[in-house]
PDB file of N, CA and C in Angstrom:
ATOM      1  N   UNK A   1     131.514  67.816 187.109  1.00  0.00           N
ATOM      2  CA  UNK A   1     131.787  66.409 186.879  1.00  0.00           C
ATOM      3  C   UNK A   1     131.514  65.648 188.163  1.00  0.00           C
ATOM      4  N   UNK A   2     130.412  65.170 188.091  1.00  0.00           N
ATOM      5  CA  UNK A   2     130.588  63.597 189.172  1.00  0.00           C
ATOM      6  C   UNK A   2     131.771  62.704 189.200  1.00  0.00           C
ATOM      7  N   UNK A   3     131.980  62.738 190.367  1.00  0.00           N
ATOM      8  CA  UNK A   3     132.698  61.505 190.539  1.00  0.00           C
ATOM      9  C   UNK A   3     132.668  60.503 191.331  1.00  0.00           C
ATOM     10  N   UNK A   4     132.723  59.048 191.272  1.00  0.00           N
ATOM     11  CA  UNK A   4     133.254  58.168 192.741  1.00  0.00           C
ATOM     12  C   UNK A   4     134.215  58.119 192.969  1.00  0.00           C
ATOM     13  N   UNK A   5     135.346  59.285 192.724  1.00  0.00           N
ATOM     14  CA  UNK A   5     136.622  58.759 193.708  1.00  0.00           C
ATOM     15  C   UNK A   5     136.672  59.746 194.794  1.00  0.00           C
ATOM     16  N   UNK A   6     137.232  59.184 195.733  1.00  0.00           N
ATOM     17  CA  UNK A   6     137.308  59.524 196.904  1.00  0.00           C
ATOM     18  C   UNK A   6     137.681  61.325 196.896  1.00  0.00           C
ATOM     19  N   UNK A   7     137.463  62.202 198.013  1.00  0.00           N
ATOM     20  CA  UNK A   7     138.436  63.359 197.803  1.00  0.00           C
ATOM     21  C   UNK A   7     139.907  63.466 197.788  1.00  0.00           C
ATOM     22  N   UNK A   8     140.612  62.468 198.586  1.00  0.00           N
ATOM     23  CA  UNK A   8     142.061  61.963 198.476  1.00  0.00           C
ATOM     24  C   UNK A   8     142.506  62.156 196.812  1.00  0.00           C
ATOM     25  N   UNK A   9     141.682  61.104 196.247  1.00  0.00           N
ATOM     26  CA  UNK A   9     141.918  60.869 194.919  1.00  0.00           C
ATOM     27  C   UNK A   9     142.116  62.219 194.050  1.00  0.00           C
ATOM     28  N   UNK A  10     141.141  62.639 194.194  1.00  0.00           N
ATOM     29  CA  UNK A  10     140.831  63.561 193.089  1.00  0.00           C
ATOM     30  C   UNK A  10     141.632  65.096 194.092  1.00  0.00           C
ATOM     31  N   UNK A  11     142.276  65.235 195.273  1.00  0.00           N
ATOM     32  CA  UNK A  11     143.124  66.034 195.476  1.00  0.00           C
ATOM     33  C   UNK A  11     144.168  65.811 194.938  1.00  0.00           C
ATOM     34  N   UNK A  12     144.418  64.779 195.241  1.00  0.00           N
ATOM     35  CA  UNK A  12     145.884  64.128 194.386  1.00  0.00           C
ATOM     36  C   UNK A  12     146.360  63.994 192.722  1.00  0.00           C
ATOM     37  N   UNK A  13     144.943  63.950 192.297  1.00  0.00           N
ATOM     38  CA  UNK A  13     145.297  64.068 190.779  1.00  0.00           C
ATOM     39  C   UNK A  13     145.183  65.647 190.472  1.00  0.00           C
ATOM     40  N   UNK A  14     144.656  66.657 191.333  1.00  0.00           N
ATOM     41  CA  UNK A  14     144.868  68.030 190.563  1.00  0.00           C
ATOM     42  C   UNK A  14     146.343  68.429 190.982  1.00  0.00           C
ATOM     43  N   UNK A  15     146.803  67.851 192.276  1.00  0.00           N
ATOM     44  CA  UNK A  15     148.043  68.190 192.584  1.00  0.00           C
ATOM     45  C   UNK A  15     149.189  67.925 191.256  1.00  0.00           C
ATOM     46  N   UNK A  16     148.906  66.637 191.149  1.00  0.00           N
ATOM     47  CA  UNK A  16     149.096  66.310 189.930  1.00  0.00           C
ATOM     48  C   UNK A  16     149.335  66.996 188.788  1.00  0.00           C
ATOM     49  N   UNK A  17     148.333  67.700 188.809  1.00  0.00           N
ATOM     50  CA  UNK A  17     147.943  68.703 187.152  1.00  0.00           C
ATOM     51  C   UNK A  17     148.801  69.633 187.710  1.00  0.00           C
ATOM     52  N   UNK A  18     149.492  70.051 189.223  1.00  0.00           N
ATOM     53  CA  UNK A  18     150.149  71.312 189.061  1.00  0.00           C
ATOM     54  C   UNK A  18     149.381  72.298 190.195  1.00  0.00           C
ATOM     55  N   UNK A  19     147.917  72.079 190.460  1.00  0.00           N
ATOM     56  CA  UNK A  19     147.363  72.970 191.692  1.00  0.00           C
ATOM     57  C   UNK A  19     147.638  72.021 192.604  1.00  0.00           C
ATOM     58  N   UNK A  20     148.894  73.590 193.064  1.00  0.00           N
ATOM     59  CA  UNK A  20     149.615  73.077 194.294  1.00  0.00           C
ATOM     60  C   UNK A  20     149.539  73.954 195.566  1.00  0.00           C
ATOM     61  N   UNK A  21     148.394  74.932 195.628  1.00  0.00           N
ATOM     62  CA  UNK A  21     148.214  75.826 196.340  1.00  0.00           C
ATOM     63  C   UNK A  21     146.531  75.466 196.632  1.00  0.00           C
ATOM     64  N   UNK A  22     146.726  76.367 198.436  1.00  0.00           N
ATOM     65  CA  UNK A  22     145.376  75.865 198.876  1.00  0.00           C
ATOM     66  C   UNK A  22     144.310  77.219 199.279  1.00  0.00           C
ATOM     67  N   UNK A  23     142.974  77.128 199.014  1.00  0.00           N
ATOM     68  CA  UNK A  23     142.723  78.435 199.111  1.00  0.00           C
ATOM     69  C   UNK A  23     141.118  77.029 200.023  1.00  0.00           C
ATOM     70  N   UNK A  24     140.942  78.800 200.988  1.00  0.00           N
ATOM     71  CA  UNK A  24     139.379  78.317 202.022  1.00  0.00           C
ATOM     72  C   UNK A  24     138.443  79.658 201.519  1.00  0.00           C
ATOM     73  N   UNK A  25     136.984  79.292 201.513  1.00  0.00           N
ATOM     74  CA  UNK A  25     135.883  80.576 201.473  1.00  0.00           C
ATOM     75  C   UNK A  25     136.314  81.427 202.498  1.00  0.00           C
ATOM     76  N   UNK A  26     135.723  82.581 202.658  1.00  0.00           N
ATOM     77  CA  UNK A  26     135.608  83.356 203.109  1.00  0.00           C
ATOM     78  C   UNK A  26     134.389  83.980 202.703  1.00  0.00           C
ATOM     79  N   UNK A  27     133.498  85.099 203.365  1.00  0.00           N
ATOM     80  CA  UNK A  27     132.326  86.072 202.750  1.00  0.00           C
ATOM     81  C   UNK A  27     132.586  86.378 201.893  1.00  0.00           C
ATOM     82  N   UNK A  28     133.579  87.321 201.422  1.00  0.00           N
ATOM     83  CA  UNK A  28     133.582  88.046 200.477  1.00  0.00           C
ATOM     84  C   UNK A  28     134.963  87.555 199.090  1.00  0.00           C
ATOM     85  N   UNK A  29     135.119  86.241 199.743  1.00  0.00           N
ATOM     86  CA  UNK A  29     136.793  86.532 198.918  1.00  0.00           C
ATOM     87  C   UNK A  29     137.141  85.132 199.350  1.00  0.00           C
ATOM     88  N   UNK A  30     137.907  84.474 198.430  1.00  0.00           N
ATOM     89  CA  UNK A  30     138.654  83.235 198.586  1.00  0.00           C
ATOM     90  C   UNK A  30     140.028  83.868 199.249  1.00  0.00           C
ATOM     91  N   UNK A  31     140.611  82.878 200.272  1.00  0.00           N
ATOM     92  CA  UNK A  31     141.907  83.152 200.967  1.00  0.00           C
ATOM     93  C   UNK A  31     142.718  82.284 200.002  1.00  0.00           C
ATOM     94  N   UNK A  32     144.727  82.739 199.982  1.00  0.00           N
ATOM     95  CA  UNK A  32     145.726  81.736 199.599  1.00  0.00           C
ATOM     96  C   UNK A  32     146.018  81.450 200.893  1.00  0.00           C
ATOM     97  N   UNK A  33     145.913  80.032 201.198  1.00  0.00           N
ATOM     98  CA  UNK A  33     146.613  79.914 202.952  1.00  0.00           C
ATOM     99  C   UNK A  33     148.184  79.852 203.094  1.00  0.00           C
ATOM    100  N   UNK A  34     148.687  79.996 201.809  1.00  0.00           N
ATOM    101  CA  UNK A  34     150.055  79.823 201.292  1.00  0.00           C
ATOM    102  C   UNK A  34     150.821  80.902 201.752  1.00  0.00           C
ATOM    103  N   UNK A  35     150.092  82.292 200.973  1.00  0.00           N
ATOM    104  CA  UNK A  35     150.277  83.663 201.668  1.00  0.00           C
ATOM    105  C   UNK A  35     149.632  84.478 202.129  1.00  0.00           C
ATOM    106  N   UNK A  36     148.901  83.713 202.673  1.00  0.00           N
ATOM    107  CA  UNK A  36     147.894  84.683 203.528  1.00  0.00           C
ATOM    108  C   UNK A  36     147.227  85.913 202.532  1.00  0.00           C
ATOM    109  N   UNK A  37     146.401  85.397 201.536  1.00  0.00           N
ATOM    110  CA  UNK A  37     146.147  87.215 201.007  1.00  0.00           C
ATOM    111  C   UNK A  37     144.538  86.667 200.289  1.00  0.00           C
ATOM    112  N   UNK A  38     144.211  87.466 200.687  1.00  0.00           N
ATOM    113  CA  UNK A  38     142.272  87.632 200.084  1.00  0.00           C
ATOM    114  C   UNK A  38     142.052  87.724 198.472  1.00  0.00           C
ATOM    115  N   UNK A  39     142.009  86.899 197.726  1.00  0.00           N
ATOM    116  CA  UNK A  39     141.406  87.209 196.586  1.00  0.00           C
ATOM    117  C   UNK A  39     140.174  87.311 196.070  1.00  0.00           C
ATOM    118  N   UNK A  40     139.659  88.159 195.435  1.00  0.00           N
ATOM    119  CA  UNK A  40     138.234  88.639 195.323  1.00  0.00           C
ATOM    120  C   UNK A  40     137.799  87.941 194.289  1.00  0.00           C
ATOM    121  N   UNK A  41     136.616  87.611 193.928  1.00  0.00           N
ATOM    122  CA  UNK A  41     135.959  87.000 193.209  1.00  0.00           C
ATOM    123  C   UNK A  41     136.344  87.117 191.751  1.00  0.00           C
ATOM    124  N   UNK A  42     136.250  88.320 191.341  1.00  0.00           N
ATOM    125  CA  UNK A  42     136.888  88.320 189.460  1.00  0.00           C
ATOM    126  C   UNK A  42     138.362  88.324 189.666  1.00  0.00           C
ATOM    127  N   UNK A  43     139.569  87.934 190.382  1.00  0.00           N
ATOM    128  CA  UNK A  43     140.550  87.952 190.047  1.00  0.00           C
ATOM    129  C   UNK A  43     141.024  86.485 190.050  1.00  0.00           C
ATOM    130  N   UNK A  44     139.852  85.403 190.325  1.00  0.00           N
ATOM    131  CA  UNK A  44     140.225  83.905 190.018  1.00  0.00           C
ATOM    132  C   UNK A  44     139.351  83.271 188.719  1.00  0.00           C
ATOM    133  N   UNK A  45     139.732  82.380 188.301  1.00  0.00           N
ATOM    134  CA  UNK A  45     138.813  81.574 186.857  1.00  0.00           C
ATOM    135  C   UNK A  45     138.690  80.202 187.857  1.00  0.00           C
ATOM    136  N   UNK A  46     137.718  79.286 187.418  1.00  0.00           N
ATOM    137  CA  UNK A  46     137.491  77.995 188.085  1.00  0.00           C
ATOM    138  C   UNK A  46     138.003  77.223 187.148  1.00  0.00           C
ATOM    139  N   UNK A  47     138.773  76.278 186.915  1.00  0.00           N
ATOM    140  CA  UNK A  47     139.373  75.555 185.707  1.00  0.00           C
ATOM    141  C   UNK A  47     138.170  74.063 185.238  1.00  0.00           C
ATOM    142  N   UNK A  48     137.669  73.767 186.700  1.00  0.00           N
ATOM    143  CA  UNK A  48     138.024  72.362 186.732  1.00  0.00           C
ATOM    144  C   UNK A  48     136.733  72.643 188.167  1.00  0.00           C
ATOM    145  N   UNK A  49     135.552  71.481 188.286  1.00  0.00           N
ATOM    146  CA  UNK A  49     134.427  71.264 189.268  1.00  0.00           C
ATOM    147  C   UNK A  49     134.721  70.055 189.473  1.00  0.00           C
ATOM    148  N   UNK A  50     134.683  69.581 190.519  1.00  0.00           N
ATOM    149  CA  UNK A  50     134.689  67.914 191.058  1.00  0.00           C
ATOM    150  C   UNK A  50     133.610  67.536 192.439  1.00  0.00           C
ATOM    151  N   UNK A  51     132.486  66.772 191.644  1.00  0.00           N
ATOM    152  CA  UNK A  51     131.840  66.610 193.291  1.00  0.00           C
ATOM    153  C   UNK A  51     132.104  65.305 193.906  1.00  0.00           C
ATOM    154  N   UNK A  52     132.041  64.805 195.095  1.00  0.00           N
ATOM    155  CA  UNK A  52     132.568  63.724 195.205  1.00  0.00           C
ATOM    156  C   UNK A  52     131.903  63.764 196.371  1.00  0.00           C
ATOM    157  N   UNK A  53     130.859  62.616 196.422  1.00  0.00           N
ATOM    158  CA  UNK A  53     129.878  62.214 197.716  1.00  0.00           C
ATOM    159  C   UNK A  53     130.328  60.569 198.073  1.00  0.00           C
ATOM    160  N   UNK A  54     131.172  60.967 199.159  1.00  0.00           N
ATOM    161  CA  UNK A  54     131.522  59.897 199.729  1.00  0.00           C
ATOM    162  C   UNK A  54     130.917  58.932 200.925  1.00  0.00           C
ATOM    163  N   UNK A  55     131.251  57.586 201.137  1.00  0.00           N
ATOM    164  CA  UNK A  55     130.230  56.719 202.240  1.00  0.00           C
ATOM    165  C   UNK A  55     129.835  57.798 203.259  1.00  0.00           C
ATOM    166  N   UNK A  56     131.425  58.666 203.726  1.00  0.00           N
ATOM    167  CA  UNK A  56     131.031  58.760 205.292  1.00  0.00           C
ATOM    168  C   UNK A  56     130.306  59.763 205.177  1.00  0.00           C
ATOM    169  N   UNK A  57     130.250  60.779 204.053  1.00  0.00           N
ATOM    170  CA  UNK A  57     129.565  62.100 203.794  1.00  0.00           C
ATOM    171  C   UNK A  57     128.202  62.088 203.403  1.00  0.00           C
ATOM    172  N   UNK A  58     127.613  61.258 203.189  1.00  0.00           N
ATOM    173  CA  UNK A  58     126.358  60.431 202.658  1.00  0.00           C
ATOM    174  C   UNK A  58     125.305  62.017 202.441  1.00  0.00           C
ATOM    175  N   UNK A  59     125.180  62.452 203.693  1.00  0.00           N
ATOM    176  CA  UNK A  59     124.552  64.026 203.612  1.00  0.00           C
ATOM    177  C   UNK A  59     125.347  65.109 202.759  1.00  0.00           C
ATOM    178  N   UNK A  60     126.812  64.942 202.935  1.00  0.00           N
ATOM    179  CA  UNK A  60     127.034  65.989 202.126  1.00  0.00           C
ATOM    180  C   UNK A  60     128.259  65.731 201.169  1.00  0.00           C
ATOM    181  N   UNK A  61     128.029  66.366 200.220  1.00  0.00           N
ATOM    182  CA  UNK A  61     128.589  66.431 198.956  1.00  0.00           C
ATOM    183  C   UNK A  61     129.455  67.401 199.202  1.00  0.00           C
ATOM    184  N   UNK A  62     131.285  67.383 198.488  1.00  0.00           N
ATOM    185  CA  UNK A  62     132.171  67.681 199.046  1.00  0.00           C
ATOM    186  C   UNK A  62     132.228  68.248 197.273  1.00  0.00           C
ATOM    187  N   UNK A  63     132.918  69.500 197.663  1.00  0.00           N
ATOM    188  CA  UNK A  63     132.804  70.059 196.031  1.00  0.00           C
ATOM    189  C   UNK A  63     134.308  70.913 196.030  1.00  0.00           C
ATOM    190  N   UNK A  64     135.115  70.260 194.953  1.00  0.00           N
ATOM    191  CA  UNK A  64     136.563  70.498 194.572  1.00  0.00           C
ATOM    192  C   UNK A  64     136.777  71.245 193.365  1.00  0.00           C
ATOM    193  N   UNK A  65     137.069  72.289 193.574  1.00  0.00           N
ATOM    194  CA  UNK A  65     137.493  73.580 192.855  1.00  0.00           C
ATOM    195  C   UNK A  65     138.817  73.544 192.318  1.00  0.00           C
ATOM    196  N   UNK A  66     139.278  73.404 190.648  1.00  0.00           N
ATOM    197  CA  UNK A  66     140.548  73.295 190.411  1.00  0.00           C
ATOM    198  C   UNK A  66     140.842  74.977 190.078  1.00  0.00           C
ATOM    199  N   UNK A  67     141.144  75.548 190.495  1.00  0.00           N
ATOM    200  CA  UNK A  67     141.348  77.731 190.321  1.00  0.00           C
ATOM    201  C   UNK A  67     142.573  78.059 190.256  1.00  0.00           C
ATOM    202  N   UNK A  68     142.719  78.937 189.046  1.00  0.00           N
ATOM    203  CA  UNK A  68     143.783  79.551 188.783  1.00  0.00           C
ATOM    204  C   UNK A  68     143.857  81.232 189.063  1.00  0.00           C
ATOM    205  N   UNK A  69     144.233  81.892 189.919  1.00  0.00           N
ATOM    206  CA  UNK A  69     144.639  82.711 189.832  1.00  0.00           C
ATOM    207  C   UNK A  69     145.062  83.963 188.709  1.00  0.00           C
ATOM    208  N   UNK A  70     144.013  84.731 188.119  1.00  0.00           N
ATOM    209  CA  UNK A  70     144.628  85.451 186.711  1.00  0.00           C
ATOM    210  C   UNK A  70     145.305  86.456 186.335  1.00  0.00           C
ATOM    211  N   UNK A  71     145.706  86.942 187.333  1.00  0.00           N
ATOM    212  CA  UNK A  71     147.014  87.783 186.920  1.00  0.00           C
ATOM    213  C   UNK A  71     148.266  87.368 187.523  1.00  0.00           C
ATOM    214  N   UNK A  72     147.878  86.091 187.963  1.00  0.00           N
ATOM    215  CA  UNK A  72     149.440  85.361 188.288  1.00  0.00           C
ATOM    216  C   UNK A  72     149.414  83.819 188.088  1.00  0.00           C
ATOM    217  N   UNK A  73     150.583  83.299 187.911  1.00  0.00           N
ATOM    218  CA  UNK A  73     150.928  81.747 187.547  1.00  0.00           C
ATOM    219  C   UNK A  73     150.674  80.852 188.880  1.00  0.00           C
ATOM    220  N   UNK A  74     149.345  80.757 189.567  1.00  0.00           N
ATOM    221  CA  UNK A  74     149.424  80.074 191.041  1.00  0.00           C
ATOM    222  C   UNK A  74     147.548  79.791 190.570  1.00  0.00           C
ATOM    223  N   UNK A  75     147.952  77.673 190.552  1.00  0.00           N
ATOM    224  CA  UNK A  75     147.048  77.071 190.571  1.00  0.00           C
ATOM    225  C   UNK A  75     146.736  76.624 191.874  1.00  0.00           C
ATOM    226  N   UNK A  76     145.532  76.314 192.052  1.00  0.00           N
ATOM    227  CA  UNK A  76     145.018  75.378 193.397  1.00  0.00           C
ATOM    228  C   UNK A  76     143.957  75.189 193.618  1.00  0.00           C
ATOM    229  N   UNK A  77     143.579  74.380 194.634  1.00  0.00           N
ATOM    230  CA  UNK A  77     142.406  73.834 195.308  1.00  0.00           C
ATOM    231  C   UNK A  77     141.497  74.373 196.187  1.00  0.00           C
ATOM    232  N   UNK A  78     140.116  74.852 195.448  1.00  0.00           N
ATOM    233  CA  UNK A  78     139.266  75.229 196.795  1.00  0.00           C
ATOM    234  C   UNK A  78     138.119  74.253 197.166  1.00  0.00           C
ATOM    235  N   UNK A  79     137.981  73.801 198.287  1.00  0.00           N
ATOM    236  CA  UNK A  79     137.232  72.653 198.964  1.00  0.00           C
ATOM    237  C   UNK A  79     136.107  73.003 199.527  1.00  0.00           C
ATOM    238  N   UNK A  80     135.367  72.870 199.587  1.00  0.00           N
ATOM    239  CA  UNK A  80     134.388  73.329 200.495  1.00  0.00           C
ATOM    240  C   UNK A  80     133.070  71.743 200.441  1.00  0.00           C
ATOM    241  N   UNK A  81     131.752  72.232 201.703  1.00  0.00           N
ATOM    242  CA  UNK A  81     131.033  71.338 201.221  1.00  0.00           C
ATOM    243  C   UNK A  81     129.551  72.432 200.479  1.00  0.00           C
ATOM    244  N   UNK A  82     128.562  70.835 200.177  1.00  0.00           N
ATOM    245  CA  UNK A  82     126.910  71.758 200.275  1.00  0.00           C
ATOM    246  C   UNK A  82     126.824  73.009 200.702  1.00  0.00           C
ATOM    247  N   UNK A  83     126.918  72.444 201.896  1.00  0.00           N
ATOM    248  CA  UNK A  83     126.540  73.232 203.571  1.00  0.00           C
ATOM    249  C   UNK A  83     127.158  74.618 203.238  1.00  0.00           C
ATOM    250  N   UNK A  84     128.056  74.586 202.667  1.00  0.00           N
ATOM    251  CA  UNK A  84     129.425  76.330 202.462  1.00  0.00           C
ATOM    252  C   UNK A  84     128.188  76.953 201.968  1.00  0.00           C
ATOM    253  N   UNK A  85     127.194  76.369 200.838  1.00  0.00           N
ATOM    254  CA  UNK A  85     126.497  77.406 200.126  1.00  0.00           C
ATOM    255  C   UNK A  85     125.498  78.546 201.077  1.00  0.00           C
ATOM    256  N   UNK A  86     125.368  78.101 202.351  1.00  0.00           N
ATOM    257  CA  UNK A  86     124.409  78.464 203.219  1.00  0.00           C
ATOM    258  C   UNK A  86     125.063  79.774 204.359  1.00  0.00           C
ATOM    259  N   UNK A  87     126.334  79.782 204.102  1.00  0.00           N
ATOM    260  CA  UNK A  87     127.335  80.242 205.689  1.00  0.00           C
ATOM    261  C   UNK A  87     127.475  81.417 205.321  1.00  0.00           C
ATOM    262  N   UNK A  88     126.409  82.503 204.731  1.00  0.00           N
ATOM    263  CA  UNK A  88     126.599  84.138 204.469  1.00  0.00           C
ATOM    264  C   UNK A  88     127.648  84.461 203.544  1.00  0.00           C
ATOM    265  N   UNK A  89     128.193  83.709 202.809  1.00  0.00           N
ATOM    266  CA  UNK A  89     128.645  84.598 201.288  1.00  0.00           C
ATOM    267  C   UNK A  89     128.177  85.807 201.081  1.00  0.00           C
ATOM    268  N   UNK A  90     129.049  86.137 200.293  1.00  0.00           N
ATOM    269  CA  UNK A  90     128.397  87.092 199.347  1.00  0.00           C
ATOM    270  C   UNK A  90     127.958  87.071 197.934  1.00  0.00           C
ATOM    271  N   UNK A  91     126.964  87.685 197.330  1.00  0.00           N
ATOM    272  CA  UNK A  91     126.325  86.962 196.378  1.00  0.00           C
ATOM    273  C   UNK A  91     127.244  87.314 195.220  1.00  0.00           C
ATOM    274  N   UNK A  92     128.101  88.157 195.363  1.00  0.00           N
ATOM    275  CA  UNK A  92     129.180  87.720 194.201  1.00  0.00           C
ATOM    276  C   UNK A  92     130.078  86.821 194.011  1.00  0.00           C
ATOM    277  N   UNK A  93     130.361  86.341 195.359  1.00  0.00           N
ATOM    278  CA  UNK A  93     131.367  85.230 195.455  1.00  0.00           C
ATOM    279  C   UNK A  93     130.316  83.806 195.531  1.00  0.00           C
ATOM    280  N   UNK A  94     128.939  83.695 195.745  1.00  0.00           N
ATOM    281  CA  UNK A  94     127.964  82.884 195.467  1.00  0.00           C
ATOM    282  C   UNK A  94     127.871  82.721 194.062  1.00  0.00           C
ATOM    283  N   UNK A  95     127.939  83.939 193.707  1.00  0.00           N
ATOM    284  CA  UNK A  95     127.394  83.490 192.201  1.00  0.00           C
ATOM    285  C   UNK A  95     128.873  82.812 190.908  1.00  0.00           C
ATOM    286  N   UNK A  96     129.896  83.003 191.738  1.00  0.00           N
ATOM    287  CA  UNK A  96     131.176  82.728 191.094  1.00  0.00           C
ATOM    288  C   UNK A  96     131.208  81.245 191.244  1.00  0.00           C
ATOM    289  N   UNK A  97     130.820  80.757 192.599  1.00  0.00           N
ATOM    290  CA  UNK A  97     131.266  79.514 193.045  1.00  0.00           C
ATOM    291  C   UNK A  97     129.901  78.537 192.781  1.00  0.00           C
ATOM    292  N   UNK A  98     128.747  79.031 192.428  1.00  0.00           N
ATOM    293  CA  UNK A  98     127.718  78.391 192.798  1.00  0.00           C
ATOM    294  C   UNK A  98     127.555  77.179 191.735  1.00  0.00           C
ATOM    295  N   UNK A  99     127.053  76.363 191.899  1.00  0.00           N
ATOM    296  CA  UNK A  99     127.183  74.878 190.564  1.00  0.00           C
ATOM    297  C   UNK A  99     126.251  74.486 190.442  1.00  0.00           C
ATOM    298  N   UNK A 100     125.930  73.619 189.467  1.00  0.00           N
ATOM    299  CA  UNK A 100     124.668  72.611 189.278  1.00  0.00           C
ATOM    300  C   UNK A 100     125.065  71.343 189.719  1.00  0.00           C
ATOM    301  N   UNK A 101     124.156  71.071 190.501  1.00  0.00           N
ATOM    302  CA  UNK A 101     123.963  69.556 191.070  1.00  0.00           C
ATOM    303  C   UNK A 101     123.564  68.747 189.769  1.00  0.00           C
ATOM    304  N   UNK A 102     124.597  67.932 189.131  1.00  0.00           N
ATOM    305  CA  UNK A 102     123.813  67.102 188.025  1.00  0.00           C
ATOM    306  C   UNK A 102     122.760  66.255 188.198  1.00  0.00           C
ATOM    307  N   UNK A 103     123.050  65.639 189.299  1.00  0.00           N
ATOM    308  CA  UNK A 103     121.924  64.933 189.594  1.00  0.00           C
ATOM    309  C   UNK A 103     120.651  65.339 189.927  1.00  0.00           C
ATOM    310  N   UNK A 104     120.628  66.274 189.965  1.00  0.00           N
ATOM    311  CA  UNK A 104     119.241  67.237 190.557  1.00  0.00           C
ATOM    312  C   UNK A 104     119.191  68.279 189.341  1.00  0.00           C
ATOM    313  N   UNK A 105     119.556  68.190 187.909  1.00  0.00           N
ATOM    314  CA  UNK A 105     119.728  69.442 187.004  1.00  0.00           C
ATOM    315  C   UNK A 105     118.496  69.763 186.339  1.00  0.00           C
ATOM    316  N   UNK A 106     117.444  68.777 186.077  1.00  0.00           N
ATOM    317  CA  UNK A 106     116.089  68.798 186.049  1.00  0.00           C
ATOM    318  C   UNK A 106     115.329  69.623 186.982  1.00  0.00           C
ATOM    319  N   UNK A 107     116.116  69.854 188.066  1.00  0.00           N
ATOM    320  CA  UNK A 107     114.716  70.719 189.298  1.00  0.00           C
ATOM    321  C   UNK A 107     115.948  72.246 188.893  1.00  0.00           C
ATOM    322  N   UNK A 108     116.716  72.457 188.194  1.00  0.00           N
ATOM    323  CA  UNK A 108     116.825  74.197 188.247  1.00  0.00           C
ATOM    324  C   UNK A 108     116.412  74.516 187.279  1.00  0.00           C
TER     325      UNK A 108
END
């Protein structure tokens, strides 16, 4: 889903929905920064895509992950930008996280 609202915004409305936990990439594995613990690629679902290209980001597109956790009751937010797609992932956790640019959905 495109959006124009700000990332504020659209953090605030998943908080909203209940993802109240924060997770960062890693190579191989999304982190909970909550409790410190590595989750691997098939043990999260993505609920919810939000891109949101803001004035000051003009180059980069900021992409908001609403993820639930599936063998436990712990929603939250993974943030990242473009640029994350480039920083040595791994291609399983690439291929979990990876999205279509709508605006560009004609060139894949």
């Amino acid at each position: 889903m495109c959006s124009n609202e700000s990332v504020i915004d659209i953090i605030i409305d998943l908080q909203e929905k209940g993802f109240d936990h924060d997770f960062v990439l890693g190579h191989e594995y999304i982190r909970c920064l909550q409790y410190d613990v590595l989750i691997p690629p098939d043990d999260f679902e993505i609920l919810e895509i939000r891109h949101c290209k803001e004035k000051v980001y003009l180059k980069n597109m900021a992409i908001i992950y609403a993820i639930q956790l599936k063998n436990y009751d712990i929603k939250g937010i993974l943030m990242c930008n473009s640029k994350s797609y480039h920083c040595g992932l791994s291609i399983h956790l690439w291929k979990k996280i990876s999205f279509r640019d709508p605006e560009n959905e004609h060139q894949l």
